[in-house]
Protein backbone atom coordinates (compact mmCIF):
# COMPACT_ATOMS: atom_id res chain seq x y z
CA UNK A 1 132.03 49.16 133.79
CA UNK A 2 132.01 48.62 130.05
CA UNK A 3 131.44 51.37 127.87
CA UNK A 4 127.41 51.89 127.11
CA UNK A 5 125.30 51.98 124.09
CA UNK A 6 121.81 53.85 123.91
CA UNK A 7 119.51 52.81 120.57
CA UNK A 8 118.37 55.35 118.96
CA UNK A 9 114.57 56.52 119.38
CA UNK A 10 113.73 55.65 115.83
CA UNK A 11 115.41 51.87 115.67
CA UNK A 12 113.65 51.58 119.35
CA UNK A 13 109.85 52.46 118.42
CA UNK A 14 110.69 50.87 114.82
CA UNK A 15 111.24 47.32 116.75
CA UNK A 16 108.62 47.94 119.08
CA UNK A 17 106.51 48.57 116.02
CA UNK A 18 108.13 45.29 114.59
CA UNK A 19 106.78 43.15 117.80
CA UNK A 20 103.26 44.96 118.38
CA UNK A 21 101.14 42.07 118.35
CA UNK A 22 103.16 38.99 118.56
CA UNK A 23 102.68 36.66 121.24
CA UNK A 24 105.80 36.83 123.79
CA UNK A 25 106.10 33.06 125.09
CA UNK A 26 106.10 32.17 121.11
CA UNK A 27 108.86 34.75 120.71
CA UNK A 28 110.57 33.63 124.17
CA UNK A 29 110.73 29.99 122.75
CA UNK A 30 111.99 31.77 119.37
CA UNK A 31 114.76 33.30 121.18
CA UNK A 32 116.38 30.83 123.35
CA UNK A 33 116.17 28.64 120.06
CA UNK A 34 118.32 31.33 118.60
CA UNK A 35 120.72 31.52 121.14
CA UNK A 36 121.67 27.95 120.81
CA UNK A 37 121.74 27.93 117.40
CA UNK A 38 124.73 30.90 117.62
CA UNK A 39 126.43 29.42 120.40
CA UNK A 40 127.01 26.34 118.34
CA UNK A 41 129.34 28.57 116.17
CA UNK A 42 129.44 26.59 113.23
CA UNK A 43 128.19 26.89 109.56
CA UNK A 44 124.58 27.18 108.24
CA UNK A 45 123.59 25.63 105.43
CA UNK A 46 119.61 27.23 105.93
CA UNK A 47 119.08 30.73 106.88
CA UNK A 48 118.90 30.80 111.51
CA UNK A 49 116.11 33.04 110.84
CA UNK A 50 113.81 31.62 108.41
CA UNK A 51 110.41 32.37 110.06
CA UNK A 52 108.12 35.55 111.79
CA UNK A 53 108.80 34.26 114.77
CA UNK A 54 112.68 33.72 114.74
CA UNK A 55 112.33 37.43 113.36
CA UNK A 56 110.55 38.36 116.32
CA UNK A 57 113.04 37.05 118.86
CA UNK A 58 116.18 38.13 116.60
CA UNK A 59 114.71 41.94 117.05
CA UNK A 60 113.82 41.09 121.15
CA UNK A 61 117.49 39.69 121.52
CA UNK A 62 120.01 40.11 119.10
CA UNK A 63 119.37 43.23 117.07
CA UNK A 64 120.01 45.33 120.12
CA UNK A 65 123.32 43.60 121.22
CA UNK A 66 124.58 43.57 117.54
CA UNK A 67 123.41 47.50 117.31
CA UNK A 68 125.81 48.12 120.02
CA UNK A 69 128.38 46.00 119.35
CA UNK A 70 128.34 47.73 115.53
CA UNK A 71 128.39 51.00 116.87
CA UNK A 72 131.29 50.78 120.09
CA UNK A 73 133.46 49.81 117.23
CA UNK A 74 132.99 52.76 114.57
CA UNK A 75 132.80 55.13 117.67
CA UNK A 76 136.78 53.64 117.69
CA UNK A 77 137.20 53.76 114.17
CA UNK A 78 136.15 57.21 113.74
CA UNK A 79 138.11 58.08 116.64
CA UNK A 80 141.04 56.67 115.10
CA UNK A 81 140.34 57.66 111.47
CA UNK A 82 138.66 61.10 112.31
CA UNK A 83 138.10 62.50 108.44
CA UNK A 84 136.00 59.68 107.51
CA UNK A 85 132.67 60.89 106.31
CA UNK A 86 130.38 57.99 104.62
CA UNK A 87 127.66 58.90 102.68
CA UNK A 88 127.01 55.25 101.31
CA UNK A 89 127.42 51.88 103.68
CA UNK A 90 127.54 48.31 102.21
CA UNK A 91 125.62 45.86 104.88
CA UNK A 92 126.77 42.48 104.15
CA UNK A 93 124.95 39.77 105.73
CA UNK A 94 122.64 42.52 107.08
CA UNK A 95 119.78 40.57 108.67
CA UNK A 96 117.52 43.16 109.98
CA UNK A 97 120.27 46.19 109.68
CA UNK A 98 121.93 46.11 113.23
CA UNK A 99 124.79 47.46 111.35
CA UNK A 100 123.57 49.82 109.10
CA UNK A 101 121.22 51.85 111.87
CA UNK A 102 124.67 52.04 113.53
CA UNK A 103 126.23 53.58 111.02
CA UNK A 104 123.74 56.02 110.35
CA UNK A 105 124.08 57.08 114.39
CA UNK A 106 127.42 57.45 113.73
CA UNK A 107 127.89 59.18 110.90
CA UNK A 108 125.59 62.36 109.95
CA UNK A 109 126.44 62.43 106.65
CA UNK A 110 125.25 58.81 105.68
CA UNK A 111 122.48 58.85 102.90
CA UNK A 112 122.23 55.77 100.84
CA UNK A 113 122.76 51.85 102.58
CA UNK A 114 122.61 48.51 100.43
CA UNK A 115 121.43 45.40 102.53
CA UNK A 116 122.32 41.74 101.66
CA UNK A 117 121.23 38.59 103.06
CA UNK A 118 119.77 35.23 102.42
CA UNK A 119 116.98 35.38 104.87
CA UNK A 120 113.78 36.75 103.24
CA UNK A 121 112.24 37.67 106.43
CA UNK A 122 114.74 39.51 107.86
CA UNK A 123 115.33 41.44 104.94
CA UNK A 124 111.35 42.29 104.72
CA UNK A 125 111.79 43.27 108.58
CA UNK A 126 115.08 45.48 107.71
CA UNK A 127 113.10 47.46 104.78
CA UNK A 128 110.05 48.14 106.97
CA UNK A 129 112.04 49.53 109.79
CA UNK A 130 114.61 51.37 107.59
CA UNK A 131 111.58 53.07 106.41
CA UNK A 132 111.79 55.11 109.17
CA UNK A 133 115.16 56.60 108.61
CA UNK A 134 115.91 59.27 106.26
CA UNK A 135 118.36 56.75 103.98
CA UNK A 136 117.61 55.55 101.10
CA UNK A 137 117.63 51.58 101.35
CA UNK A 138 117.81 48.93 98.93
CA UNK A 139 117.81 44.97 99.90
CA UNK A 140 119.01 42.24 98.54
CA UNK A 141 118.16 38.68 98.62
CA UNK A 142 121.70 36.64 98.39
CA UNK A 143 125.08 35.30 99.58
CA UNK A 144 127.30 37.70 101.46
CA UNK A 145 130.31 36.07 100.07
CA UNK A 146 129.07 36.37 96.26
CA UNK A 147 131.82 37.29 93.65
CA UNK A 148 133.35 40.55 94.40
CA UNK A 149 133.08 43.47 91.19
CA UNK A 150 136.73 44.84 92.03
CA UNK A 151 135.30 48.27 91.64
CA UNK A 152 134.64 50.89 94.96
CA UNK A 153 130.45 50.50 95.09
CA UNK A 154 130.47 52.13 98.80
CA UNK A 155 132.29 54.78 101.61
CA UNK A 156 131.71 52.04 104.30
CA UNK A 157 131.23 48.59 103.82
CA UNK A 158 130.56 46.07 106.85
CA UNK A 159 129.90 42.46 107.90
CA UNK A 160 128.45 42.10 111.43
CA UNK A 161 128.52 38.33 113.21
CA UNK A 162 128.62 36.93 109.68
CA UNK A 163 131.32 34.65 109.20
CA UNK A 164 130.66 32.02 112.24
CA UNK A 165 127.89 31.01 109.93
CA UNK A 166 129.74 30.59 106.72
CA UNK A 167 132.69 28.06 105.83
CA UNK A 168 136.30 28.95 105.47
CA UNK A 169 136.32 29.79 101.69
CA UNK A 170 132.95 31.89 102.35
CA UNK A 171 134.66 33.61 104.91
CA UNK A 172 137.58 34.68 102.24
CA UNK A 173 135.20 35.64 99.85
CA UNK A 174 133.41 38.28 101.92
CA UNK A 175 136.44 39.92 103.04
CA UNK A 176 137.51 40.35 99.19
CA UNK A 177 134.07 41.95 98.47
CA UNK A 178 134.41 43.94 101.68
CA UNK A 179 137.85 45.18 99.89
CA UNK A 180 136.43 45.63 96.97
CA UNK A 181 133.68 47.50 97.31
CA UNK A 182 135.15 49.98 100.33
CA UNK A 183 136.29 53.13 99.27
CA UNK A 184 136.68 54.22 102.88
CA UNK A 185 136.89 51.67 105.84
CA UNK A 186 136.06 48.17 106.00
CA UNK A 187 134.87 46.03 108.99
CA UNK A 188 134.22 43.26 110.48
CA UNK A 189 132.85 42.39 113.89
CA UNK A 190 132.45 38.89 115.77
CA UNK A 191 131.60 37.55 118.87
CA UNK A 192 134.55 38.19 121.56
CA UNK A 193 134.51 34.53 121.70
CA UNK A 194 138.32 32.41 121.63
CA UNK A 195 136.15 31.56 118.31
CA UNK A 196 135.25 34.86 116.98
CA UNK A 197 138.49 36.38 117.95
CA UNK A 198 140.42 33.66 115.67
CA UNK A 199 138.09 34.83 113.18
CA UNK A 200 138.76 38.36 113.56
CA UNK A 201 142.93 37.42 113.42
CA UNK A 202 142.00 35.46 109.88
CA UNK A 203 140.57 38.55 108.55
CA UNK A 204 143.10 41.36 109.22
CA UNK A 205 146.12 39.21 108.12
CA UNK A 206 144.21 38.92 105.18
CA UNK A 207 143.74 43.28 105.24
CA UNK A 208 147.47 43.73 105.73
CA UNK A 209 148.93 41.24 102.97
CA UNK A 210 146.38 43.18 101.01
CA UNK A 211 148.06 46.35 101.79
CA UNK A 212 145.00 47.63 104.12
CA UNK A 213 146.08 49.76 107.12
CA UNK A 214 144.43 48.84 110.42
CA UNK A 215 142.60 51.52 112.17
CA UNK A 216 140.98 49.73 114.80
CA UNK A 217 141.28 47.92 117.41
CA UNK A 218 145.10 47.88 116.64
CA UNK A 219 147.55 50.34 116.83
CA UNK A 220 150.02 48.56 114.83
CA UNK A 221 150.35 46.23 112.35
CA UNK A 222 152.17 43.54 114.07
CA UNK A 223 151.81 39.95 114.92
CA UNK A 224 148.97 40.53 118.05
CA UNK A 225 150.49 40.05 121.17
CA UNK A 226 147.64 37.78 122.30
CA UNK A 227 147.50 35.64 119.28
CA UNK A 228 149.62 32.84 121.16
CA UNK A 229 146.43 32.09 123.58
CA UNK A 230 143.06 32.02 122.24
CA UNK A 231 144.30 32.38 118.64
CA UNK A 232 145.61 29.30 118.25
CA UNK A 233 149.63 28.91 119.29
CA UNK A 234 149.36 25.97 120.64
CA UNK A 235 148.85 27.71 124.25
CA UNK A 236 146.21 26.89 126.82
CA UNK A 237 145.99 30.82 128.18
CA UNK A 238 142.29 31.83 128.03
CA UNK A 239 143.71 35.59 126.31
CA UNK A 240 142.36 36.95 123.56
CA UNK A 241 141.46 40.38 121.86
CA UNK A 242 137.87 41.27 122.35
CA UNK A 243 135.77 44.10 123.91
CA UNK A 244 132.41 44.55 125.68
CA UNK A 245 129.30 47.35 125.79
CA UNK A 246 126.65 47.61 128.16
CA UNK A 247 123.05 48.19 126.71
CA UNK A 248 119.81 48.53 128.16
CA UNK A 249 117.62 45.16 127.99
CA UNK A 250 113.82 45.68 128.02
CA UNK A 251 111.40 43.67 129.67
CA UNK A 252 110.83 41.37 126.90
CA UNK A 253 114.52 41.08 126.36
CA UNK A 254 114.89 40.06 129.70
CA UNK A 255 111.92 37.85 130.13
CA UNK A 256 113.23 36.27 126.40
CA UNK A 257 116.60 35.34 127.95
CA UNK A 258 115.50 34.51 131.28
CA UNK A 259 117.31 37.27 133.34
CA UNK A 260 116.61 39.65 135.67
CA UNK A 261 119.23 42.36 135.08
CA UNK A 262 118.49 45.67 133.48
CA UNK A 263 121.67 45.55 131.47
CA UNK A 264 123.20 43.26 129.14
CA UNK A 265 127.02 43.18 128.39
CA UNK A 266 127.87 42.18 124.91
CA UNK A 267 131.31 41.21 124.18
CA UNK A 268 132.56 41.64 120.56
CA UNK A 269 136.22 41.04 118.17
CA UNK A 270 136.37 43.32 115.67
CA UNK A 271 138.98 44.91 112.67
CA UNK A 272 138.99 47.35 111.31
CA UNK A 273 140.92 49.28 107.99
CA UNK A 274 141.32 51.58 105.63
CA UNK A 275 142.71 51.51 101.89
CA UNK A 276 146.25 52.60 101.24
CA UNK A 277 145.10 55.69 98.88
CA UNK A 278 142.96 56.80 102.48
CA UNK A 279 146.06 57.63 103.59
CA UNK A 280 148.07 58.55 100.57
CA UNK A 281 145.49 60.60 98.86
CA UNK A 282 143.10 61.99 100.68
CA UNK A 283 144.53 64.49 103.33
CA UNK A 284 140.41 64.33 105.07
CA UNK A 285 140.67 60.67 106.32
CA UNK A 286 143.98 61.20 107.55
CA UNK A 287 144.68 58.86 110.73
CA UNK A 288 144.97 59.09 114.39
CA UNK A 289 145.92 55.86 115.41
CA UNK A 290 146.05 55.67 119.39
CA UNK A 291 149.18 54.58 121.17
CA UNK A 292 147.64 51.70 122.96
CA UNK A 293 144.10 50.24 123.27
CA UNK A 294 143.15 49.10 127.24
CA UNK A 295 142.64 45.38 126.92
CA UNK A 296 140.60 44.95 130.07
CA UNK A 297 138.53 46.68 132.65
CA UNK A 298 140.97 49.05 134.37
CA UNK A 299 141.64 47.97 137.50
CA UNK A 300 140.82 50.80 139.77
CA UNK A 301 143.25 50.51 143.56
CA UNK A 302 143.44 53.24 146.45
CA UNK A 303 145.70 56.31 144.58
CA UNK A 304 146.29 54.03 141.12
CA UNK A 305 144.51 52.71 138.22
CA UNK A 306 146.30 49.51 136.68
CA UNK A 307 145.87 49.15 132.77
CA UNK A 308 146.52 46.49 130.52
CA UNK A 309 147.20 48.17 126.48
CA UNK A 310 148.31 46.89 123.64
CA UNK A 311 150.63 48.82 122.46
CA UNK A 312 151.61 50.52 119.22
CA UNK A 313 154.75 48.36 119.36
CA UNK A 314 152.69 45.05 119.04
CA UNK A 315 153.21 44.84 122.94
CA UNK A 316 151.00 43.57 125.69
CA UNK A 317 152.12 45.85 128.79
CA UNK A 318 150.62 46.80 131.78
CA UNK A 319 150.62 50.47 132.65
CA UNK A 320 150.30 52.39 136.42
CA UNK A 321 148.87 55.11 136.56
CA UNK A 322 148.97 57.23 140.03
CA UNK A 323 147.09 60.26 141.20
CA UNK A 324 150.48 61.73 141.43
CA UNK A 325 149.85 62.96 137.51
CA UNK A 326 146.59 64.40 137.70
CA UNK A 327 146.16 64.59 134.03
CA UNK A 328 146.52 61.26 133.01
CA UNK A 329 144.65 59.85 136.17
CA UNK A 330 141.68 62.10 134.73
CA UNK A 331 141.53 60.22 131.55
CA UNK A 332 142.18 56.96 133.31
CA UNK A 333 139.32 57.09 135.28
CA UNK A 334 137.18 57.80 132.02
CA UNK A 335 138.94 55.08 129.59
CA UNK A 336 137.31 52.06 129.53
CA UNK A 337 137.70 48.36 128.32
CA UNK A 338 138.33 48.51 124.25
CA UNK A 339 138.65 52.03 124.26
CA UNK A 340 142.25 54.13 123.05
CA UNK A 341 144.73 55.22 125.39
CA UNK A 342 146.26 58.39 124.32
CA UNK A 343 148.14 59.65 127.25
């Protein structure tokens, strides 16, 4: 089973305060509207969500999923990057802050968060339900990939299922104002699409020739193993680097995408790094980098527990573990898909 997200009380009541009111089949329609929209996976020229009622099925469907997609991945980076302590997060392409209610789970010491985005109403949604939190929240109306200031404006800075909707030179320029305004970590989360994961590989070549260090998922810096399947070598292999989390769906989340389940598995790429002078100069954000990361469910046999890693070599290997070591069976029952291997 994939790991599992819980929302937070506050971001729970302040979307169920968000949809008090609204009529559900208009927000049903809403949603599976959205959900074709993002499965196209190509540029927008128009904001998705332009209207109350895309809003309204963005907070039924999406925000969840992208709430725990956001926070499975800095529970990684924090677990690989242990001294990092944001008091300031940069939420680019924020919609209705997915991203930034994760990072203020996260992290306790998180006080101020910026929000951009071009879509008005998400933004207005964002700053009503932020009002619940204890940060203190401006938002912006604009492009996520506007001209980067070259100066540190934020601890954290992050861009959550942004760049399927923005064109190759777009994509570029919001990983330079990522860079430039992180002081701490940057990152980046797709879909864990072949599409999104592509994406993701764009991005952190473009961390490491800028001297970043990757934190997460990666425990190295090489070529990824899996980049000659889904990442575009020329092979037909359905491979590629992504993760999943379970979270809870609600009634209207269900009804909205049709489904009967209780649970919803979201599956996410992500990267993750941190500025050379993190490491350098500041003995507090000093790394722990695992020595693998399990690619896949575990695959759980009568007295073993087959893992696939990638390695800190840059290796895809599968590892057997036996109840013969007791220790490392332990944590190989607990580890799950995305997670670090450490034994």
């Amino acid at each position: 089973m994939p790991a599992t997200s819980t929302m937070p009380a506050p971001l729970r009541a302040a979307i169920d305060a968000e949809l008090a009111g609204l009529t559900p089949s208009r927000t049903e329609v809403g949603a599976r509207r959205l959900s074709a929209r993002y499965l196209a996976d190509r540029p927008a020229d128009a904001p998705i969500v332009a209207t109350a009622d895309d809003v309204a099925a963005y907070l039924t469907t999406r925000m969840p999923a992208t709430f725990a997609a956001v926070s499975f991945a800095l529970d990684q980076v924090r677990d690989a990057a242990p001294g990092l302590a944001p008091r300031s997060v940069l939420d680019l392409g924020s919609g209705t802050g997915a991203a930034t209610w994760a990072a203020w789970d996260t992290f306790g010491d998180l006080e101020r968060a910026d929000l951009i985005d071009y879509s008005t109403p998400m933004l207005s949604a964002a700053r009503r339900m932020l009002a619940t939190s204890d940060l203190a929240v401006t938002t912006s109306l604009g492009d996520a990939g506007a001209t980067a200031t070259g100066t540190p404006t934020h601890d954290l800075a992050v861009a959550a299922f942004v760049l399927s909707e923005l064109t190759t030179a777009q994509r570029t320029a919001v990983v330079e104002r990522l860079t430039s305004a992180a002081s701490q970590c940057a990152l980046v989360v797709e879909p864990g699409t072949p599409a999104g994961y592509r994406r993701i590989l764009a991005v952190r070549a473009e961390l490491i020739g800028a001297g970043w260090r990757i934190v997460a998922p990666c425990p190295h810096e090489h070529v990824c193993p899996l980049a000659q399947g889904a990442g575009g070598g020329g092979s037909d292999t359905t491979d590629w680097c992504h993760a999943a989390v379970r979270l809870e769906r609600t009634a209207a989340h269900r009804r909205a995408k049709g489904g009967e389940r209780s649970f919803e598995d979201e599956k996410l790429a992500y990267v993750a790094a941190v500025p050379p002078r993190s490491v350098d100069d500041n003995a507090d954000s000093a790394l722990d980098v695992p020595a693998a990361r399990v690619l896949r469910h575990p695959q759980t046999r009568p007295g073993h527990i087959r893992l696939e890693l990638c390695t800190s070599e840059g290796a895809h290997e599968s590892a057997t573990v036996t109840k013969r070591d007791k220790d490392e069976f332990r944590a190989a029952r607990k580890v799950e898909w995305g997670q670090a291997w450490r034994e």
